[in-house]
N, C-alpha and C. Protein backbone atom coordinates (compact mmCIF):
# COMPACT_ATOMS: atom_id res chain seq x y z
N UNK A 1 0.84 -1.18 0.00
CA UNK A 1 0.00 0.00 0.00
C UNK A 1 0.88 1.24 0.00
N UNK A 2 0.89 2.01 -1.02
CA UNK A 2 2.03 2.78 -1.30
C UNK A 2 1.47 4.17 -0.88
N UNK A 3 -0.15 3.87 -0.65
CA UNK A 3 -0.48 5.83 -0.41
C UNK A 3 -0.92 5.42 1.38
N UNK A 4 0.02 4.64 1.90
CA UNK A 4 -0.54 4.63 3.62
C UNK A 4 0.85 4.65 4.19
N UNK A 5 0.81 5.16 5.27
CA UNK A 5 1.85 5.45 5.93
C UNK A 5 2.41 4.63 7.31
N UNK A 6 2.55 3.65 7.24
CA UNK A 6 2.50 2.32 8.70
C UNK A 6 3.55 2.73 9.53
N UNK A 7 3.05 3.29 10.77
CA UNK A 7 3.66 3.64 12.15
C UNK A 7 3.06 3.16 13.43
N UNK A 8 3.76 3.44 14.51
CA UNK A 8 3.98 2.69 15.27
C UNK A 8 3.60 4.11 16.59
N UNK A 9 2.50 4.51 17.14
CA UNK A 9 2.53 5.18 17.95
C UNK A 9 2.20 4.67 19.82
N UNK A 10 2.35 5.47 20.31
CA UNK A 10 2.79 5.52 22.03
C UNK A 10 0.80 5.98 22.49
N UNK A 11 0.01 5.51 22.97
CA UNK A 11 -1.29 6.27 23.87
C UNK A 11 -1.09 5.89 25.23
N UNK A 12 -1.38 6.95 25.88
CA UNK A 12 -1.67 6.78 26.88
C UNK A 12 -2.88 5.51 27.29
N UNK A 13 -2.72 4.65 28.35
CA UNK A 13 -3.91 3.44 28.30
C UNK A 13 -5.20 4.26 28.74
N UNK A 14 -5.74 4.97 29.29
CA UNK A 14 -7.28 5.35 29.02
C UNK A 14 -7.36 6.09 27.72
N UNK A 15 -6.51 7.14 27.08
CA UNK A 15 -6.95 7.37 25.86
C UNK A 15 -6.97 5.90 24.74
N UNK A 16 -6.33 5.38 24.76
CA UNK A 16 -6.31 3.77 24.05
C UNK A 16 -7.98 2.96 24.62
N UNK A 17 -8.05 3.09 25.52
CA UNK A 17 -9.53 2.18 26.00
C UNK A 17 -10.88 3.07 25.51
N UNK A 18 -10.47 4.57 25.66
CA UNK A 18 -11.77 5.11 24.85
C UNK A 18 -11.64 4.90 23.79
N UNK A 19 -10.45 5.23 22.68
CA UNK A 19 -10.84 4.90 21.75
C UNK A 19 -11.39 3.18 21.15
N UNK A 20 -10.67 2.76 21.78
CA UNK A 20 -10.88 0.85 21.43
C UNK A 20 -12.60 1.07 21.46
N UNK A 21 -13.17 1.30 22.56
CA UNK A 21 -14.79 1.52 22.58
C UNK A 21 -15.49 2.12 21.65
N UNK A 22 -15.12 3.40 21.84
CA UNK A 22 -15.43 3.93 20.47
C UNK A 22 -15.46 3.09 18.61
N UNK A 23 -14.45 2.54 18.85
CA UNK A 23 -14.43 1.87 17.89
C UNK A 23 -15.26 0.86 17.75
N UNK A 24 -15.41 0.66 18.70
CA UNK A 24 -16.49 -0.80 19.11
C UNK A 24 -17.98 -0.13 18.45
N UNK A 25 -18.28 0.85 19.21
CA UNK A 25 -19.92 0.91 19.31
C UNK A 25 -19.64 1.92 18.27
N UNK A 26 -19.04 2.12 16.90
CA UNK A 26 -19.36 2.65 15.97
C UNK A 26 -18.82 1.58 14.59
N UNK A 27 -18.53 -0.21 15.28
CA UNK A 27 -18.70 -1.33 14.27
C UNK A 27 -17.57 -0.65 13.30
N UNK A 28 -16.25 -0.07 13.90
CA UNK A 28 -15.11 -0.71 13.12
C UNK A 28 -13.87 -0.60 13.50
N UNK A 29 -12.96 -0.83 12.72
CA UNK A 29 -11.15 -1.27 13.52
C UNK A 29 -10.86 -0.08 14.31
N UNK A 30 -10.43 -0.36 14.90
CA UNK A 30 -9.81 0.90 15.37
C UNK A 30 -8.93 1.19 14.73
N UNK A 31 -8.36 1.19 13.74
CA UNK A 31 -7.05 1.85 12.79
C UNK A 31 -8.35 3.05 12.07
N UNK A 32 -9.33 2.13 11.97
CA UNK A 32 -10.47 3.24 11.09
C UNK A 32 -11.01 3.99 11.91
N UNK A 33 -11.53 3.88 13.21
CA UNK A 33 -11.85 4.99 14.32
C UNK A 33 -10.95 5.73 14.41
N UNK A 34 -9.18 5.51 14.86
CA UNK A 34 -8.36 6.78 14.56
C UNK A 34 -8.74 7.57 13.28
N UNK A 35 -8.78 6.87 12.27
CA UNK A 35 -8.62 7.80 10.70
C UNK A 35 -9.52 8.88 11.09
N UNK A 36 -10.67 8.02 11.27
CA UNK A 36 -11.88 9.14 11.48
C UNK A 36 -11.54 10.14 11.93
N UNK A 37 -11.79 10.05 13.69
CA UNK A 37 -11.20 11.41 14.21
C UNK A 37 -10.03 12.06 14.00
N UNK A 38 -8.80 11.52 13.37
CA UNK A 38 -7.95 12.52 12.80
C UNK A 38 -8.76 13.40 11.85
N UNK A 39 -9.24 12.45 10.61
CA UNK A 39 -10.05 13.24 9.01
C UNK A 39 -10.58 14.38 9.85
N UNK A 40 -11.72 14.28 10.97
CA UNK A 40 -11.91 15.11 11.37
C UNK A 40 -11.61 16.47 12.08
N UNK A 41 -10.34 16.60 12.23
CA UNK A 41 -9.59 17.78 13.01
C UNK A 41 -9.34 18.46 11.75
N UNK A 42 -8.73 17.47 10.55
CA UNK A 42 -8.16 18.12 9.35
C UNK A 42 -8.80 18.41 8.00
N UNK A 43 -9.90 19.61 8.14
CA UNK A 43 -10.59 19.51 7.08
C UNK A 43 -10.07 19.30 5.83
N UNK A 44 -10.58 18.36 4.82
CA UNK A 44 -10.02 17.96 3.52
C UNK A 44 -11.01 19.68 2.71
N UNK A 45 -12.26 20.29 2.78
CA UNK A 45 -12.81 20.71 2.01
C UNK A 45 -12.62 22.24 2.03
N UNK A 46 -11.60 23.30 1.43
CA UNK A 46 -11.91 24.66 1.66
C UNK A 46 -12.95 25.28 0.57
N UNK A 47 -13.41 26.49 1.31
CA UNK A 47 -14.50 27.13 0.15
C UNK A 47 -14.04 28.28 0.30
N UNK A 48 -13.23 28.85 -1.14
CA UNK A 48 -13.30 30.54 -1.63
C UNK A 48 -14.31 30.50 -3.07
N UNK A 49 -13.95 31.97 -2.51
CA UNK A 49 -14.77 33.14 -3.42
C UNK A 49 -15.43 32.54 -4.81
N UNK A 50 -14.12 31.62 -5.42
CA UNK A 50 -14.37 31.25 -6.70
C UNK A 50 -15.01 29.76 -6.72
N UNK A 51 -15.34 29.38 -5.71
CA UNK A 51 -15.76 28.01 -5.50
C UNK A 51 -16.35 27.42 -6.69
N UNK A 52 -16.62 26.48 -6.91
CA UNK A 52 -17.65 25.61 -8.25
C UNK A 52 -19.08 25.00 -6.96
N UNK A 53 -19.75 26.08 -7.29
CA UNK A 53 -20.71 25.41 -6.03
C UNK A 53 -21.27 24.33 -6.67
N UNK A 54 -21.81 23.20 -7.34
CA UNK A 54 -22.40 22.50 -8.07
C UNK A 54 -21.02 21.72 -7.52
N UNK A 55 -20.02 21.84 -7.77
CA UNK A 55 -19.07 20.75 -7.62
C UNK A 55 -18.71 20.37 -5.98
N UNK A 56 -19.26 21.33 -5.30
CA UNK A 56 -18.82 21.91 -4.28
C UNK A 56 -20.42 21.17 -3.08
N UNK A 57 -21.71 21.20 -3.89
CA UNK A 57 -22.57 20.69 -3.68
C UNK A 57 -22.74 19.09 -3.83
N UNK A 58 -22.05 18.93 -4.99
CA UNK A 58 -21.59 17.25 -4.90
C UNK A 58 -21.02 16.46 -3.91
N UNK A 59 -20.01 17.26 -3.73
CA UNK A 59 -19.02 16.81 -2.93
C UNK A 59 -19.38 16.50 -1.43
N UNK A 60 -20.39 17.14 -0.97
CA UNK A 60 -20.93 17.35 0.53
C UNK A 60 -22.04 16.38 0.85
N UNK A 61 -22.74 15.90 -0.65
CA UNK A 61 -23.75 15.57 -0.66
C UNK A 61 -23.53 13.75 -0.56
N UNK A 62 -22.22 13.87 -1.15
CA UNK A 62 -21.46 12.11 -1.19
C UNK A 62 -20.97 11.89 0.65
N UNK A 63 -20.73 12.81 1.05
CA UNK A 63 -20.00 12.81 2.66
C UNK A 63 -20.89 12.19 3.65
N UNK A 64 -21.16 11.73 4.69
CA UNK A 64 -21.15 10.91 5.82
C UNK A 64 -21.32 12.00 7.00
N UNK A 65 -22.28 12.00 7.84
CA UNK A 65 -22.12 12.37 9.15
C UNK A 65 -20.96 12.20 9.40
N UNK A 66 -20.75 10.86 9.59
CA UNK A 66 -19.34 10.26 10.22
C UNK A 66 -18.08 10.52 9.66
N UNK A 67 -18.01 10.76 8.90
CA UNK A 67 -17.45 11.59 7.66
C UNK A 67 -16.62 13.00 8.38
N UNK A 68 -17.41 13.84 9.17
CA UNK A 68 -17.60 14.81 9.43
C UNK A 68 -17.80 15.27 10.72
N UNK A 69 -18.41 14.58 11.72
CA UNK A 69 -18.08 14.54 12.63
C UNK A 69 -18.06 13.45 13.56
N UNK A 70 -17.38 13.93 14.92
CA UNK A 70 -17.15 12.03 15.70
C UNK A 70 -18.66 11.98 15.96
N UNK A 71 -18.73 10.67 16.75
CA UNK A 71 -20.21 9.96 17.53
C UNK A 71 -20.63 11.60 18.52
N UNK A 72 -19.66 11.84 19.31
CA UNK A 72 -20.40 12.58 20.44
C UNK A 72 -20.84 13.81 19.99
N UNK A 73 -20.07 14.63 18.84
CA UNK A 73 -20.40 15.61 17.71
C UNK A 73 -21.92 15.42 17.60
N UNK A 74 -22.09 14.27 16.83
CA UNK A 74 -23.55 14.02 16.20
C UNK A 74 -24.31 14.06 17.22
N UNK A 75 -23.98 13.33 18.48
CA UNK A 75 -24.98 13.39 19.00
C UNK A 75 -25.33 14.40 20.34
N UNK A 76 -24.28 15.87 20.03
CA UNK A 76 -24.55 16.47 20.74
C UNK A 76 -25.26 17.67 19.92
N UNK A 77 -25.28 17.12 18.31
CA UNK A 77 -26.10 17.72 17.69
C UNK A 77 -27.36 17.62 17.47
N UNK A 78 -27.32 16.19 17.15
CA UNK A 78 -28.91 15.86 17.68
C UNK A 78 -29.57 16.68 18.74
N UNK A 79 -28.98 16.55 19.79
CA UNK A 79 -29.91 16.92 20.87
C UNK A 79 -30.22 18.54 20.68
N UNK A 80 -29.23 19.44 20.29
CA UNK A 80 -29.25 20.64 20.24
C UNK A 80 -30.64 20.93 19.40
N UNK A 81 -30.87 20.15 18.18
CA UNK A 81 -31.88 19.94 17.43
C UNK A 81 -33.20 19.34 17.94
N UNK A 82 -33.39 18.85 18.60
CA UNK A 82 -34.28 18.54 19.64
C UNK A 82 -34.57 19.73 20.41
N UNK A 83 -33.62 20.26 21.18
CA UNK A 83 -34.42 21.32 22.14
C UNK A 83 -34.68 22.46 21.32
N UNK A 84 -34.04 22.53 20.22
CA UNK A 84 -34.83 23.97 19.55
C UNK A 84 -36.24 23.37 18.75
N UNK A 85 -36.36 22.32 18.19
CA UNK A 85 -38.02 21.75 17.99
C UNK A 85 -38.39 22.09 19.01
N UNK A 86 -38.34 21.68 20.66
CA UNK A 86 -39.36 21.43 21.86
C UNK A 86 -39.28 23.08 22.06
N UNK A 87 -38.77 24.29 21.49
CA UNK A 87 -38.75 25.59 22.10
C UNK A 87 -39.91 25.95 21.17
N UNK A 88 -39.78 25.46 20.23
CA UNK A 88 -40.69 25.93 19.03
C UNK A 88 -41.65 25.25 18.64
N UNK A 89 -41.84 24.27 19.67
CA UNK A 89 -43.10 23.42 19.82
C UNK A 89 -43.72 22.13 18.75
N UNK A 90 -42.50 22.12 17.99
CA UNK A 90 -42.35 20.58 17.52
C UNK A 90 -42.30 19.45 17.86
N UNK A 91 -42.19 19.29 18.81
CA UNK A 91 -42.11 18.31 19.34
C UNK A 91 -42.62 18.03 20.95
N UNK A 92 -42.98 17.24 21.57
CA UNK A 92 -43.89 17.44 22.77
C UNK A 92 -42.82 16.79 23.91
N UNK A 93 -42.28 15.35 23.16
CA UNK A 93 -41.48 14.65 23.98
C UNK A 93 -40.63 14.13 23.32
N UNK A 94 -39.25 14.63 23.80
CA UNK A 94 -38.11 13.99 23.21
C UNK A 94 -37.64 12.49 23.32
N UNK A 95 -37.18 11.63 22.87
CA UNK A 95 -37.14 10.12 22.44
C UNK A 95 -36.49 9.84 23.64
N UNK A 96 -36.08 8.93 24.83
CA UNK A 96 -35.03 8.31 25.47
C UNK A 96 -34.12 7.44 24.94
């Protein structure tokens, strides 16, 4: 595999056990749970002035929650989305 880079890094053992979990309850390796949350610190997508929005609209539209942000991201978005429905009276009772 000539476009991957195989190293050998040092975690601390509770950062190593969250992630191992993490990896768990989002069903994959943990070599791919790291990728993730790295991809995520390092945005791949900039937008200037001259953008190709159509290309630019493609591109976002192929992407992944997960893609984009970690588990606790999403689901501290979710909820944010929830209490502004229940402010605005969409909703009566939020799910457990």
């Amino acid at each position: 595999m000539e476009d991957t880079h195989r190293s050998q890094y040092r975690l601390p053992w509770p950062l190593y056990e969250e992630l191992k979990a993490a990896a768990e309850k989002n069903r994959r390796p943990l070599n791919a749970e790291l990728i993730a949350r790295l991809e995520s610190t390092f945005p791949q997508l900039t937008v200037n002035a001259g953008a190709d929005l159509t290309a630019l609209h493609l591109t976002i539209s192929r992407m992944s929650l997960a893609e984009l942000m970690t588990p606790a991201e999403i689901t501290m978005f979710a909820q944010r989305m929830l209490e502004l429905a229940q402010q605005r009276g969409g909703i009566t009772d939020a799910p457990r």
